[in-house]
C-alpha atoms as a PDB file:
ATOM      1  CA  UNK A   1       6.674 -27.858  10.184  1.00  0.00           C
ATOM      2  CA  UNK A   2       7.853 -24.800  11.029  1.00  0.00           C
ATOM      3  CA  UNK A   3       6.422 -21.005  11.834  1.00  0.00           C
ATOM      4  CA  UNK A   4       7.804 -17.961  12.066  1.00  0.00           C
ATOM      5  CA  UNK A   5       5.952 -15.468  14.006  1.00  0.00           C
ATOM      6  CA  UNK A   6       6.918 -11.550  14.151  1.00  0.00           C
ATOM      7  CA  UNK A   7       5.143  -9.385  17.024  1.00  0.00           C
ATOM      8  CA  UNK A   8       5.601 -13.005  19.233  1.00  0.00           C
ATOM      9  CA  UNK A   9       5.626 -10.594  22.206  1.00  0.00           C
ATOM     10  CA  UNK A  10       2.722  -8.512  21.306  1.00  0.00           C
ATOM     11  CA  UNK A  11      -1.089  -8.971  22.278  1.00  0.00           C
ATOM     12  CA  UNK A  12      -2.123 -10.997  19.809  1.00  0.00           C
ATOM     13  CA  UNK A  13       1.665 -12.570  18.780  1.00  0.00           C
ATOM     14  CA  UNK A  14       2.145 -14.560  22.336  1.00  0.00           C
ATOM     15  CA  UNK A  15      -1.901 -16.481  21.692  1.00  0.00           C
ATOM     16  CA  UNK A  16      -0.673 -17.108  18.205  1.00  0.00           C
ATOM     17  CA  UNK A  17       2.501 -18.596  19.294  1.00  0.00           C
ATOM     18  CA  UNK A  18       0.822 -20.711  21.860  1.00  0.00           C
ATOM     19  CA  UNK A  19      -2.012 -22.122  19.379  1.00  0.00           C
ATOM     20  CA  UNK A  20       0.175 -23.230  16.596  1.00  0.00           C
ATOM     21  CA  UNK A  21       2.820 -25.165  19.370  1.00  0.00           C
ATOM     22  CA  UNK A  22      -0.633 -26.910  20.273  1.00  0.00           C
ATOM     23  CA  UNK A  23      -1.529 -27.222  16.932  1.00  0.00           C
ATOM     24  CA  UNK A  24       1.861 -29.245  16.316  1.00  0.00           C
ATOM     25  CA  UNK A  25       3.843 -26.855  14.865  1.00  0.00           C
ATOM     26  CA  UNK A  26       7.715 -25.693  15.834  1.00  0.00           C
ATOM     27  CA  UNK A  27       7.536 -22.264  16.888  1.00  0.00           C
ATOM     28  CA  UNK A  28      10.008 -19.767  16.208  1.00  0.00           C
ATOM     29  CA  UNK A  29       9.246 -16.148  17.152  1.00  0.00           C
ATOM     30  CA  UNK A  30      11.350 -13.034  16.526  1.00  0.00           C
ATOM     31  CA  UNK A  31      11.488  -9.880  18.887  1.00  0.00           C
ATOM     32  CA  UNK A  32      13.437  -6.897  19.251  1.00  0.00           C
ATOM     33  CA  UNK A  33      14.037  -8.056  23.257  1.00  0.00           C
ATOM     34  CA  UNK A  34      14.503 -11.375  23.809  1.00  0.00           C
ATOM     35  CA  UNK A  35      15.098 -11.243  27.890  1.00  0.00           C
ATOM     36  CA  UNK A  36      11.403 -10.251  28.766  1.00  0.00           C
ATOM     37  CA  UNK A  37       9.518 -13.113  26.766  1.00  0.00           C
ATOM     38  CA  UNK A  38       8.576 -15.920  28.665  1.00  0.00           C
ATOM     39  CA  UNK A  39       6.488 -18.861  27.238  1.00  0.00           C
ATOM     40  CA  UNK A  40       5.525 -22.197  29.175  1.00  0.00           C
ATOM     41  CA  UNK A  41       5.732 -24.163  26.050  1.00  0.00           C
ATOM     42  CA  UNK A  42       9.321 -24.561  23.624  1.00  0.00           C
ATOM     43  CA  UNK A  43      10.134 -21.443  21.210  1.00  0.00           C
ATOM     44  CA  UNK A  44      13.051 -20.563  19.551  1.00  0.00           C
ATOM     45  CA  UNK A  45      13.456 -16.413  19.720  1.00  0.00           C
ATOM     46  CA  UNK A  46      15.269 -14.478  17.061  1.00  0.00           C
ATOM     47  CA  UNK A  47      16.467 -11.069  18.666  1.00  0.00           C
ATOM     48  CA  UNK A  48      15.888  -8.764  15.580  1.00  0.00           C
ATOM     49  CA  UNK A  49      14.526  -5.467  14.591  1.00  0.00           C
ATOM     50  CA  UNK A  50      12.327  -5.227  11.427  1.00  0.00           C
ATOM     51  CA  UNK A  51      12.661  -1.812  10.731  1.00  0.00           C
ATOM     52  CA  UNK A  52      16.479  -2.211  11.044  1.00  0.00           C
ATOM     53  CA  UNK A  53      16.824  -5.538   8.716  1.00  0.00           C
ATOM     54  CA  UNK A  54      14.525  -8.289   7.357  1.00  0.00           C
ATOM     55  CA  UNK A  55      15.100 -12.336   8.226  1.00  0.00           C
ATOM     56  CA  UNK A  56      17.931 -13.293   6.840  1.00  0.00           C
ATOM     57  CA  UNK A  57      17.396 -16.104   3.666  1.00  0.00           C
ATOM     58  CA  UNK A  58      19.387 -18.664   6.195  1.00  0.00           C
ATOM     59  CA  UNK A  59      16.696 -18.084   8.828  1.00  0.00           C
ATOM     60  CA  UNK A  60      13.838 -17.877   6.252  1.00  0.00           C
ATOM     61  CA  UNK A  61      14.962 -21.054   4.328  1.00  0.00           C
ATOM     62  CA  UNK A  62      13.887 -22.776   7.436  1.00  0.00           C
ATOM     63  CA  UNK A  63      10.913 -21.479   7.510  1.00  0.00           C
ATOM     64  CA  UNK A  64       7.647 -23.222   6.234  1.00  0.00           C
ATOM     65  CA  UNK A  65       4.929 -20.835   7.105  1.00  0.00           C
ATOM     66  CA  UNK A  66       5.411 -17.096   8.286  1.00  0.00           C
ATOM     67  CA  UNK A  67       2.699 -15.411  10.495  1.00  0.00           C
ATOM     68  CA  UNK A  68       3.153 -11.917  10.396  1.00  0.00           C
ATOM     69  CA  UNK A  69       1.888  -9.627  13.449  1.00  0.00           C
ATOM     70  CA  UNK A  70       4.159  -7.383  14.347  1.00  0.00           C
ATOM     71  CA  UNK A  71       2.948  -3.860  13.939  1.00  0.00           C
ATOM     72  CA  UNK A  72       2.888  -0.507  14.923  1.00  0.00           C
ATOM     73  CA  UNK A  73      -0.967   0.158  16.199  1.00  0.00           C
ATOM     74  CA  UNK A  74      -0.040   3.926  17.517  1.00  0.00           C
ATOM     75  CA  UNK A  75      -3.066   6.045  16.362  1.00  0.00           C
ATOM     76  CA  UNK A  76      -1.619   9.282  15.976  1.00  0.00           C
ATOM     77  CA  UNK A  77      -2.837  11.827  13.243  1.00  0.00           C
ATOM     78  CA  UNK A  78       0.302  12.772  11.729  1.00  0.00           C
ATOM     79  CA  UNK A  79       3.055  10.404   9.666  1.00  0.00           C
ATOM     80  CA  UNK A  80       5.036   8.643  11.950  1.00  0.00           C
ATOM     81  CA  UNK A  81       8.252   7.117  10.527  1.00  0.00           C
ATOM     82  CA  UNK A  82       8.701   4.092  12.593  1.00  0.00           C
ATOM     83  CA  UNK A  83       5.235   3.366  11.821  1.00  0.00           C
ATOM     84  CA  UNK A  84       5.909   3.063   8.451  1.00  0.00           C
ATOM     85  CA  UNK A  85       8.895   1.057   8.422  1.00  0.00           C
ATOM     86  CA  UNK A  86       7.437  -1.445  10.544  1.00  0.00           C
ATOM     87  CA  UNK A  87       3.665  -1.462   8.832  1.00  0.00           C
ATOM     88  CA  UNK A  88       4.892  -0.949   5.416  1.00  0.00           C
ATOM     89  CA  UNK A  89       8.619  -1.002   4.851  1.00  0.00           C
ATOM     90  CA  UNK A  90       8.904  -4.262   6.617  1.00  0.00           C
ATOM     91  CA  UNK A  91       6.055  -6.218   5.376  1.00  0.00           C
ATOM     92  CA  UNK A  92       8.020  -5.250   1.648  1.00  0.00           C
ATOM     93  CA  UNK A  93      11.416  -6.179   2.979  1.00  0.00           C
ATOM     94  CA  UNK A  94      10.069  -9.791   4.784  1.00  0.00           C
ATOM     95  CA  UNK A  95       7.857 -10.615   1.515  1.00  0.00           C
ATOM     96  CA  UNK A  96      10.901 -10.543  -0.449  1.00  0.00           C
ATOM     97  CA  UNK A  97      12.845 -12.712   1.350  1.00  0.00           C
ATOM     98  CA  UNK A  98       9.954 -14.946   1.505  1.00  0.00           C
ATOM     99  CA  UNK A  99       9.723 -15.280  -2.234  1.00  0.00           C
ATOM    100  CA  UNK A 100      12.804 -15.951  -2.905  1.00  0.00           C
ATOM    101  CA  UNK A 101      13.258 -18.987  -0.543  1.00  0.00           C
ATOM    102  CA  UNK A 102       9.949 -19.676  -1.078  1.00  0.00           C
ATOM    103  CA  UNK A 103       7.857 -19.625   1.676  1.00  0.00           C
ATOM    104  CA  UNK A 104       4.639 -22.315   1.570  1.00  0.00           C
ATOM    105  CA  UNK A 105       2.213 -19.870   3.292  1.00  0.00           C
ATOM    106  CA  UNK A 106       2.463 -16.426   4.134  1.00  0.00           C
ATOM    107  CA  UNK A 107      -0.450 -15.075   6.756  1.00  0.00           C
ATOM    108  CA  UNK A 108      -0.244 -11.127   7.253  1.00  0.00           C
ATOM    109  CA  UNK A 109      -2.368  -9.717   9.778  1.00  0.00           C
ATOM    110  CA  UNK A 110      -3.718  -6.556   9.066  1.00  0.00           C
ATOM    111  CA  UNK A 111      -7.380  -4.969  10.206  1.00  0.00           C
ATOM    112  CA  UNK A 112     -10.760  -4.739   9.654  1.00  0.00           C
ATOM    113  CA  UNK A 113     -10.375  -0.942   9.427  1.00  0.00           C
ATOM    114  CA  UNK A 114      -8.816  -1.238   5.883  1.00  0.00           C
ATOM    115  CA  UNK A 115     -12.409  -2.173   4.581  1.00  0.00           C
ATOM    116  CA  UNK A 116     -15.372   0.042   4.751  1.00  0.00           C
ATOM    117  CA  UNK A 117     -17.326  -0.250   7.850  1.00  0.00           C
ATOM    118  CA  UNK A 118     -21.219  -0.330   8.161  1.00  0.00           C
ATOM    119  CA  UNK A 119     -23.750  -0.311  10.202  1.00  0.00           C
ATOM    120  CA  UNK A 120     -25.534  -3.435  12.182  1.00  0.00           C
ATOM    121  CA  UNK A 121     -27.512  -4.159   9.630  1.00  0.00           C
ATOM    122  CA  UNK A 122     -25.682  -3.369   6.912  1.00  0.00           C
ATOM    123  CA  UNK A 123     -22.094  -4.273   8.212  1.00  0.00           C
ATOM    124  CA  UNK A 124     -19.231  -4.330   6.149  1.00  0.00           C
ATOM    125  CA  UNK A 125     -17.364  -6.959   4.572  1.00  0.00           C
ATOM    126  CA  UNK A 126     -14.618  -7.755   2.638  1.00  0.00           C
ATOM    127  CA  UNK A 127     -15.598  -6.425  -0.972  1.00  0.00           C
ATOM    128  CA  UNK A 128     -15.146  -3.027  -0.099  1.00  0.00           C
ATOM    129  CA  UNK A 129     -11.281  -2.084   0.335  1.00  0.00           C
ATOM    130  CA  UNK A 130     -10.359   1.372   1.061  1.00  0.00           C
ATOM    131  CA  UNK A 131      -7.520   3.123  -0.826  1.00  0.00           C
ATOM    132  CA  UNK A 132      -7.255   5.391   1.783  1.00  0.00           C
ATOM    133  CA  UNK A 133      -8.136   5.474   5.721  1.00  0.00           C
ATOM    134  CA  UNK A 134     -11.321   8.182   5.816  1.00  0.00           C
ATOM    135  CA  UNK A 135     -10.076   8.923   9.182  1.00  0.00           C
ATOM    136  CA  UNK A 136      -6.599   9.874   7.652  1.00  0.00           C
ATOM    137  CA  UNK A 137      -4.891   7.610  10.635  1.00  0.00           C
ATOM    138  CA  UNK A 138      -1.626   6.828   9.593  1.00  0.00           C
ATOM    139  CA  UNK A 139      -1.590   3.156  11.340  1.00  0.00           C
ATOM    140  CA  UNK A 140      -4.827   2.191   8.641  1.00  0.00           C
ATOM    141  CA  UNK A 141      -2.956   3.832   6.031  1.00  0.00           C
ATOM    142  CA  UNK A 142       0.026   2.069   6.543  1.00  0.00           C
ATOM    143  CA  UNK A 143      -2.148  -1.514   6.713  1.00  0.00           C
ATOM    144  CA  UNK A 144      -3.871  -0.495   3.300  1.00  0.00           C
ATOM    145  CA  UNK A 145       0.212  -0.079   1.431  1.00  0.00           C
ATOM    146  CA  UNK A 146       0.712  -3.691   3.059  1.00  0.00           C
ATOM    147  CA  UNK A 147      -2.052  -4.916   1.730  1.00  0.00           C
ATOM    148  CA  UNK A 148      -1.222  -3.659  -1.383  1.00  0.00           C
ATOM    149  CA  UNK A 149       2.255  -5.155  -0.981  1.00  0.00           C
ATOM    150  CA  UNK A 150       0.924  -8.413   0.106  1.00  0.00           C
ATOM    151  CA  UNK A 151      -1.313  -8.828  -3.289  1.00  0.00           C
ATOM    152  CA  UNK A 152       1.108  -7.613  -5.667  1.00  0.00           C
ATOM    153  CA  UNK A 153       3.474 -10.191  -3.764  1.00  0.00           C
ATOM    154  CA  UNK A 154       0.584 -12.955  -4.557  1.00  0.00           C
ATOM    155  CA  UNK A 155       0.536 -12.029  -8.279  1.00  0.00           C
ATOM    156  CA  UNK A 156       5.050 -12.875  -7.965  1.00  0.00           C
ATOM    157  CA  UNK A 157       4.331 -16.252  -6.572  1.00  0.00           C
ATOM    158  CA  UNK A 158       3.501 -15.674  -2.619  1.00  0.00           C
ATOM    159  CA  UNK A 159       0.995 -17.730  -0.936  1.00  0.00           C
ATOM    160  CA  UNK A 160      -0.163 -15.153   0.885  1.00  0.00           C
ATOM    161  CA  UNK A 161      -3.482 -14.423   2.876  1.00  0.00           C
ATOM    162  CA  UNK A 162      -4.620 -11.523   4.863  1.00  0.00           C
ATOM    163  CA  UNK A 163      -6.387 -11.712   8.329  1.00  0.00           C
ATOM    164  CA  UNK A 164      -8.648  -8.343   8.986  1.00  0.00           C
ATOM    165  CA  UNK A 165      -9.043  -8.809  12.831  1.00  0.00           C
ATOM    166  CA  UNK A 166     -11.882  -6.246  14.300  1.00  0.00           C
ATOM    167  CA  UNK A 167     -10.798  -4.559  17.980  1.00  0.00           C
ATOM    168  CA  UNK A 168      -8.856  -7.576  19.662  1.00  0.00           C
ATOM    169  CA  UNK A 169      -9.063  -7.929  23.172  1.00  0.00           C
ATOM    170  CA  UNK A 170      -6.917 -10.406  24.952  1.00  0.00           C
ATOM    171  CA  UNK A 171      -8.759 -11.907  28.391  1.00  0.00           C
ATOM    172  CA  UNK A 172      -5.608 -13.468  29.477  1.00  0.00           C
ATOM    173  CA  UNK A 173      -3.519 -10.192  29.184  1.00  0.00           C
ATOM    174  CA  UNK A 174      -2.731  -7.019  30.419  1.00  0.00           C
ATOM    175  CA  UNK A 175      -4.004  -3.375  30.420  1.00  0.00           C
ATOM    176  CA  UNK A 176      -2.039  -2.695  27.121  1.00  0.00           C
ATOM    177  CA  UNK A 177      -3.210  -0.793  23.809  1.00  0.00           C
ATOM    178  CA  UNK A 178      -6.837  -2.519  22.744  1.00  0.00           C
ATOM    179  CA  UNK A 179      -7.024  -4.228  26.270  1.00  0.00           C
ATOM    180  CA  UNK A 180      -7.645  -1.056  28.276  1.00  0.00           C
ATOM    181  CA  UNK A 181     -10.968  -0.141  26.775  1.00  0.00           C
ATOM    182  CA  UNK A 182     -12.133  -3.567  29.218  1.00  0.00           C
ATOM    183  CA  UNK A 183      -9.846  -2.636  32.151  1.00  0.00           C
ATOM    184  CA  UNK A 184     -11.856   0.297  32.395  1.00  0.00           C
ATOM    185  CA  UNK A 185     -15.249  -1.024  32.267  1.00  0.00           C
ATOM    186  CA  UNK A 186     -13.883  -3.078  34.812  1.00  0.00           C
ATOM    187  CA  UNK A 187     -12.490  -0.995  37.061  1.00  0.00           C
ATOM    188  CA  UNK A 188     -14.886   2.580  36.922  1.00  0.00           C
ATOM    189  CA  UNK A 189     -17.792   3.422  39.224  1.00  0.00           C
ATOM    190  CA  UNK A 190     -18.788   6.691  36.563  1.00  0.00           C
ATOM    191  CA  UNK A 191     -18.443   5.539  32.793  1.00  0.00           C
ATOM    192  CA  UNK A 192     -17.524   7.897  30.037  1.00  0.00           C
ATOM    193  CA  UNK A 193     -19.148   6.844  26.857  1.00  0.00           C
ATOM    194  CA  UNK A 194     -18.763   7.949  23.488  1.00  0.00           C
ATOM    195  CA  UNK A 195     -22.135   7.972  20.734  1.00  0.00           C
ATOM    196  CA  UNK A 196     -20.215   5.428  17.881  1.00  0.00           C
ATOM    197  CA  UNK A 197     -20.000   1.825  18.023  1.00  0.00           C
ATOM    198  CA  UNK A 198     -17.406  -0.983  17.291  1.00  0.00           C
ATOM    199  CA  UNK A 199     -16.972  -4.794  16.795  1.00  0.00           C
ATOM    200  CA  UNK A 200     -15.147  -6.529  19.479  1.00  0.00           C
ATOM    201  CA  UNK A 201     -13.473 -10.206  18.779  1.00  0.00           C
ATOM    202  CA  UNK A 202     -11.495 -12.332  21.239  1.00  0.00           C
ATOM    203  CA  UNK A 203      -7.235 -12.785  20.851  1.00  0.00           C
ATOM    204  CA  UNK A 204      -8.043 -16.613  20.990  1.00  0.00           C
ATOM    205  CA  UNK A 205     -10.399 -16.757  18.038  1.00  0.00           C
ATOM    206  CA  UNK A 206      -8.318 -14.781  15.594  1.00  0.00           C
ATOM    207  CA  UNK A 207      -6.020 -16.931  16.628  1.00  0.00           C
ATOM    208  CA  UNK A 208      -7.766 -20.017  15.767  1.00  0.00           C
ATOM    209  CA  UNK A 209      -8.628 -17.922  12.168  1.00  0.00           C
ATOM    210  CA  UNK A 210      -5.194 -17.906  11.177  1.00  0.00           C
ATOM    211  CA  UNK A 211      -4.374 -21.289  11.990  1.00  0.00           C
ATOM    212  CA  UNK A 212      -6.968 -22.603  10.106  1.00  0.00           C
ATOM    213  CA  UNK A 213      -6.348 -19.957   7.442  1.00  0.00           C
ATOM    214  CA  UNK A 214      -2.857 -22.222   6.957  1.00  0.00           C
ATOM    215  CA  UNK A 215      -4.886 -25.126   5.957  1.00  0.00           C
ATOM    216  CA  UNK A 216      -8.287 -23.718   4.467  1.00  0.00           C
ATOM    217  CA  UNK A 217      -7.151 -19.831   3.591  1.00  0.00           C
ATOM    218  CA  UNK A 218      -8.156 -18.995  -0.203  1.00  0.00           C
ATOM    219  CA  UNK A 219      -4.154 -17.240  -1.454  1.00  0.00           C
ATOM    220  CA  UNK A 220      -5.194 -13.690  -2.480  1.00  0.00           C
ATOM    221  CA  UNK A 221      -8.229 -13.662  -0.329  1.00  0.00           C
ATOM    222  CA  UNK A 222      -8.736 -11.307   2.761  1.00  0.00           C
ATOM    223  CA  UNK A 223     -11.187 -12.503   5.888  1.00  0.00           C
ATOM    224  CA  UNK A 224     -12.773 -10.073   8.176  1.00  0.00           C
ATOM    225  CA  UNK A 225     -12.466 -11.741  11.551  1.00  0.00           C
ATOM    226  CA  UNK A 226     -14.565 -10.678  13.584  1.00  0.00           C
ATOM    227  CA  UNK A 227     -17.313 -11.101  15.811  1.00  0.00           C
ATOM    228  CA  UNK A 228     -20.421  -8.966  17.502  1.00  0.00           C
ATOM    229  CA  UNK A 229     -21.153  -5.047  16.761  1.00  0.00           C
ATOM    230  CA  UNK A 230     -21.720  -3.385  19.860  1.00  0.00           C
ATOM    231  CA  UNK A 231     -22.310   0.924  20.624  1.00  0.00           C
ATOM    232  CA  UNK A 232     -19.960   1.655  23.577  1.00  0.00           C
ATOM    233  CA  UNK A 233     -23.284   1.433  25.825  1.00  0.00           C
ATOM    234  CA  UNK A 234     -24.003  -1.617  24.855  1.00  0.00           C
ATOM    235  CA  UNK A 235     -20.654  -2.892  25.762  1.00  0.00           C
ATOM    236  CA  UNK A 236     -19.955  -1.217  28.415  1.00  0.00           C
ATOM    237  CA  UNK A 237     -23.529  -2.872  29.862  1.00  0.00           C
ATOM    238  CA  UNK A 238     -22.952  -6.173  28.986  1.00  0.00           C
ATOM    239  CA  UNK A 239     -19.433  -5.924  31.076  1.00  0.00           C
ATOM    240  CA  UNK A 240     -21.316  -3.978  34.043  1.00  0.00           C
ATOM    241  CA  UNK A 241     -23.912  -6.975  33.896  1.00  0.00           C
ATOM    242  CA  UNK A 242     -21.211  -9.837  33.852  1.00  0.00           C
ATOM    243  CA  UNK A 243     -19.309  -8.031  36.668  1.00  0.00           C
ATOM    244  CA  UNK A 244     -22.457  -8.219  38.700  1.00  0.00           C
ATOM    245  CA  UNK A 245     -21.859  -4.566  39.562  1.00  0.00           C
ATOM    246  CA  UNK A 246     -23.110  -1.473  39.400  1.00  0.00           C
ATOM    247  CA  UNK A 247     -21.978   2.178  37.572  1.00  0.00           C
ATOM    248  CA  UNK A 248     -23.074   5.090  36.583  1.00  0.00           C
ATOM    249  CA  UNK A 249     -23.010   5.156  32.620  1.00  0.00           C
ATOM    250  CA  UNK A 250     -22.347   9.395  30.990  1.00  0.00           C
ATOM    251  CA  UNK A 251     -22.283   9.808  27.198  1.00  0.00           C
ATOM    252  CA  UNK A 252     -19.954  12.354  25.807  1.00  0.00           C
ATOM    253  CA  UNK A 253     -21.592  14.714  23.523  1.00  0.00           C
ATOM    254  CA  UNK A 254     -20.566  14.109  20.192  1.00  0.00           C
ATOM    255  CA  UNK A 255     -19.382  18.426  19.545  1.00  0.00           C
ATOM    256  CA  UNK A 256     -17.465  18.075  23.579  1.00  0.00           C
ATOM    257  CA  UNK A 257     -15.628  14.713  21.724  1.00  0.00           C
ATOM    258  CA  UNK A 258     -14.813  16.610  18.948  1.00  0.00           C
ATOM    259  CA  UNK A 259     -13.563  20.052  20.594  1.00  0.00           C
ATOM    260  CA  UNK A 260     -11.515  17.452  22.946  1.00  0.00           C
ATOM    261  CA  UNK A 261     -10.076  15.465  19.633  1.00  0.00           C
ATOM    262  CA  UNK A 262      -9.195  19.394  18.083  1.00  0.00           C
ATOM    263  CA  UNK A 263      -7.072  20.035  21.247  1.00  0.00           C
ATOM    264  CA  UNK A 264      -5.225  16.951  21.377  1.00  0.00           C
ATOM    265  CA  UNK A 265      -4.143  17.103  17.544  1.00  0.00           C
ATOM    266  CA  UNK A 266      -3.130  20.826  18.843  1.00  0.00           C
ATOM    267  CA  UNK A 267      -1.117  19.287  21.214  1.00  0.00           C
ATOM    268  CA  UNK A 268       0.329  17.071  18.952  1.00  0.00           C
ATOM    269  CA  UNK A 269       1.828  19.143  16.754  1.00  0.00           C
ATOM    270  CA  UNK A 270       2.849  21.120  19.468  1.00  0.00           C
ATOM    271  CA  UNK A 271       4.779  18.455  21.331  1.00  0.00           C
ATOM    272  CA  UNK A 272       5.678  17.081  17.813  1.00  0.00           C
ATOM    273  CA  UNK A 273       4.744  13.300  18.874  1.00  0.00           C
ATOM    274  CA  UNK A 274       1.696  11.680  17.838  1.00  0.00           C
ATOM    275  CA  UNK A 275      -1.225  10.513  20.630  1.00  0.00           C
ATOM    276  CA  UNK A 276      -3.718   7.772  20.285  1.00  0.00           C
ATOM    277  CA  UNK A 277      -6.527  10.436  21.248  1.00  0.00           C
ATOM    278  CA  UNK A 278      -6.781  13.043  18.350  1.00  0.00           C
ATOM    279  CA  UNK A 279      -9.084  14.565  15.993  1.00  0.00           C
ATOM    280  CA  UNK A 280      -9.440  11.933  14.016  1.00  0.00           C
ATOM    281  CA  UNK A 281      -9.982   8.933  16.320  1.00  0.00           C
ATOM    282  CA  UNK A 282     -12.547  11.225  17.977  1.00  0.00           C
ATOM    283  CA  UNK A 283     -14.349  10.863  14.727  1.00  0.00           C
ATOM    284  CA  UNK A 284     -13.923   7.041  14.717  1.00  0.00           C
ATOM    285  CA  UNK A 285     -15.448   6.860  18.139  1.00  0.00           C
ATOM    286  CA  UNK A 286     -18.747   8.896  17.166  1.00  0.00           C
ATOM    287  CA  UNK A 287     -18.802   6.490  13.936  1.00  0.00           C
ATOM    288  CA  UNK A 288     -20.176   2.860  13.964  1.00  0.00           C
ATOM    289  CA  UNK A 289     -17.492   0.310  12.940  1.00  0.00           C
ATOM    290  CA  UNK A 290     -19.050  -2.889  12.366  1.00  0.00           C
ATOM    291  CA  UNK A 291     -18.572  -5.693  10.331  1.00  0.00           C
ATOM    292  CA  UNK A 292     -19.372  -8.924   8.947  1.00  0.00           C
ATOM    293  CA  UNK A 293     -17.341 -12.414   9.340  1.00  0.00           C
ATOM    294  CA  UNK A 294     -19.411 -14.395   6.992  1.00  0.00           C
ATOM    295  CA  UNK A 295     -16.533 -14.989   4.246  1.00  0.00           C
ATOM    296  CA  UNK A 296     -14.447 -16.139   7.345  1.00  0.00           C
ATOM    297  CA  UNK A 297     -17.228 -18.921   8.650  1.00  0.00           C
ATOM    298  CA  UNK A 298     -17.438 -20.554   5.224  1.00  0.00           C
ATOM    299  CA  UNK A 299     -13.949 -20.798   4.507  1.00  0.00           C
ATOM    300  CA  UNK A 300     -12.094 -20.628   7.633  1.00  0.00           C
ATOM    301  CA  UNK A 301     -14.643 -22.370   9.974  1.00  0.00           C
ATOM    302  CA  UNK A 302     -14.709 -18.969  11.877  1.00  0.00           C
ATOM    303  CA  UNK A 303     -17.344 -19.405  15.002  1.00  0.00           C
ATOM    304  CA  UNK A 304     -16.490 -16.819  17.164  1.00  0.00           C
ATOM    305  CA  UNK A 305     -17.383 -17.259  21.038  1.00  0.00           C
ATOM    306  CA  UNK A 306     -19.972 -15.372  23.063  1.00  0.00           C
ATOM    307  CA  UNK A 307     -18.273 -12.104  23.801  1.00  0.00           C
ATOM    308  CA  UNK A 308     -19.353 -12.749  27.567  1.00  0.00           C
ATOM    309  CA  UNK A 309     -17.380 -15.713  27.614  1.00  0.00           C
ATOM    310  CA  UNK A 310     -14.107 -13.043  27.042  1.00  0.00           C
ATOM    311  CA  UNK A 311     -15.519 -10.761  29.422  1.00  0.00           C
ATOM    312  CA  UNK A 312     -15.489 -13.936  31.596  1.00  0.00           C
ATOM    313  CA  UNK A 313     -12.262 -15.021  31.227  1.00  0.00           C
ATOM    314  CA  UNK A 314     -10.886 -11.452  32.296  1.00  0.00           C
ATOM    315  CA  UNK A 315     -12.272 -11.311  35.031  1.00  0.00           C
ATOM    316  CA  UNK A 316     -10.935 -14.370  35.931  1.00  0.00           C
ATOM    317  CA  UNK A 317      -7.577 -12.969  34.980  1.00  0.00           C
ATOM    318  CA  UNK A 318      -8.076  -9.799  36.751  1.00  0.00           C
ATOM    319  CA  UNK A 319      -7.651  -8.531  40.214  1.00  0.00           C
ATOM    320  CA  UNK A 320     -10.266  -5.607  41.152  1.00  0.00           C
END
């Protein structure tokens, strides 16, 4: 059989890729630069732009099962118009084509943050979709229109299924986006901390989710994937006592957070470009953000590793 993966080159895309080649299936991966991807294992790259044009119904025809990652994760508190071609605009364009040669299984990954977080003993789940990002982020409000998309797609005949990963962290990548909140517990002697709290899940299990969300997935459904709900101290403790190391460990006053968020959205607008540090993620990180992967475990087989086991692995992968 085979998969076509969008975002192959991104954090999560390149673990997807290599899970479903062991898995059996024939991988083919599409990316706006094909010269920089490099893979140990056989993949066929398509060298196009989503936001520019959808698969063609030649390439799609192909196409058994579609795993769709690529996204735009830039947290910035104003609209951002690649942003929503990619997150939204695409997603339409792709499902379309996907219907009409119909597709057998259609996996769109989205996030946890379109559902309603909670607290640890309360954490949130599945049964409580947002219509609109509390945080006003344009990135979650572009993930709750494709989700919209996706299940008004479902109701025309897709087999679609939506994967709500919590904050991904790769152990076998680099310092990029989600992946630098670990390089700098690594790497710090004096750690900043903020007062909220988030869950944390491993690239390799989500990527095990969706594979066996091809096989087991409910169509319609969405599946928090996720794993354990830590505060940043927590976190940043349990890397500190894996490292075998030492640090000195300062929280950030929840008002200095704020006043820092206020300037940065100042800056913002000023600069007219959007930054991943604004008012409104300075919210998120004096919020808790955790959820629940029980709907996952029954129906996807979801067992999540130790989180140590990831912390682990990167240092393994790292060079201090």
């Amino acid at each position: 059989m085979k998969v076509l993966i969008t975002g192959i080159s991104g954090l999560l895309g390149k673990i997807v890729a290599r899970d479903i080649y062991m898995a059996g299936y024939e991988v083919i991966g599409i990316s706006r630069n094909k010269e920089k991807l490099k893979f140990d294992f056989p993949v066929n790259i398509e060298v196009l732009d989503l936001t520019q044009n959808p698969p063609s119904e030649s390439l799609l025809s192909n196409i058994d099962i579609v795993i769709h990652c690529a996204a735009n994760t830039q947290m910035g508190s104003f609209r951002n118009s690649y942003q929503d071609d990619l997150n939204t605009k695409a997603v339409q364009e792709l499902i379309e084509v996907a219907i009409k040669v119909k597709v057998q299984k259609f996996i769109f990954v989205s996030t946890a943050n379109t559902c309603l977080p909670g607290n640890k003993y309360n954490p949130g789940n599945e049964t409580n979709s947002l219509k609109h990002s509390s945080s006003n982020l344009n990135y979650i409000n572009t993930k709750i229109k494709a989700e919209h998309i996706v299940q008004s797609a479902v109701k025309k005949g897709l087999n679609g299924i939506i994967i709500n990963p919590t904050f991904i962290i790769n152990p076998l990548g680099n310092a990029k986006s989600s992946n630098r909140l670990l390089d700098y517990c690594l790497k710090k002697s004096i750690l900043f901390y903020p007062p909220g709290g988030k869950n944390i899940v491993d690239a390799r299990d989500v990527s095990k989710a969706i594979i066996n969300a091809i096989a087991n997935g409910i169509v319609g459904e969405k599946y928090i994937i996720s794993n354990e709900n830590y505060t940043y101290k927590e976190f940043f403790k349990l890397v500190l006592m894996e490292q075998k190391r030492r640090a000195i460990l300062i929280p950030i006053p929840s008002s200095l957070l704020l006043f820092m968020g206020g300037f940065a959205t100042l800056i913002e607008y000023l600069i007219k470009k959007p930054l991943n540090f604004n008012l409104n993620s300075a919210k998120i990180l004096n919020s808790n953000h955790y959820y629940d992967y029980s709907k996952a475990a029954q129906d996807l087989d979801f067992n999540p590793r130790n989180i140590q086991d990831t912390i682990t692995t990167k240092l393994e992968n790292t060079e201090i």
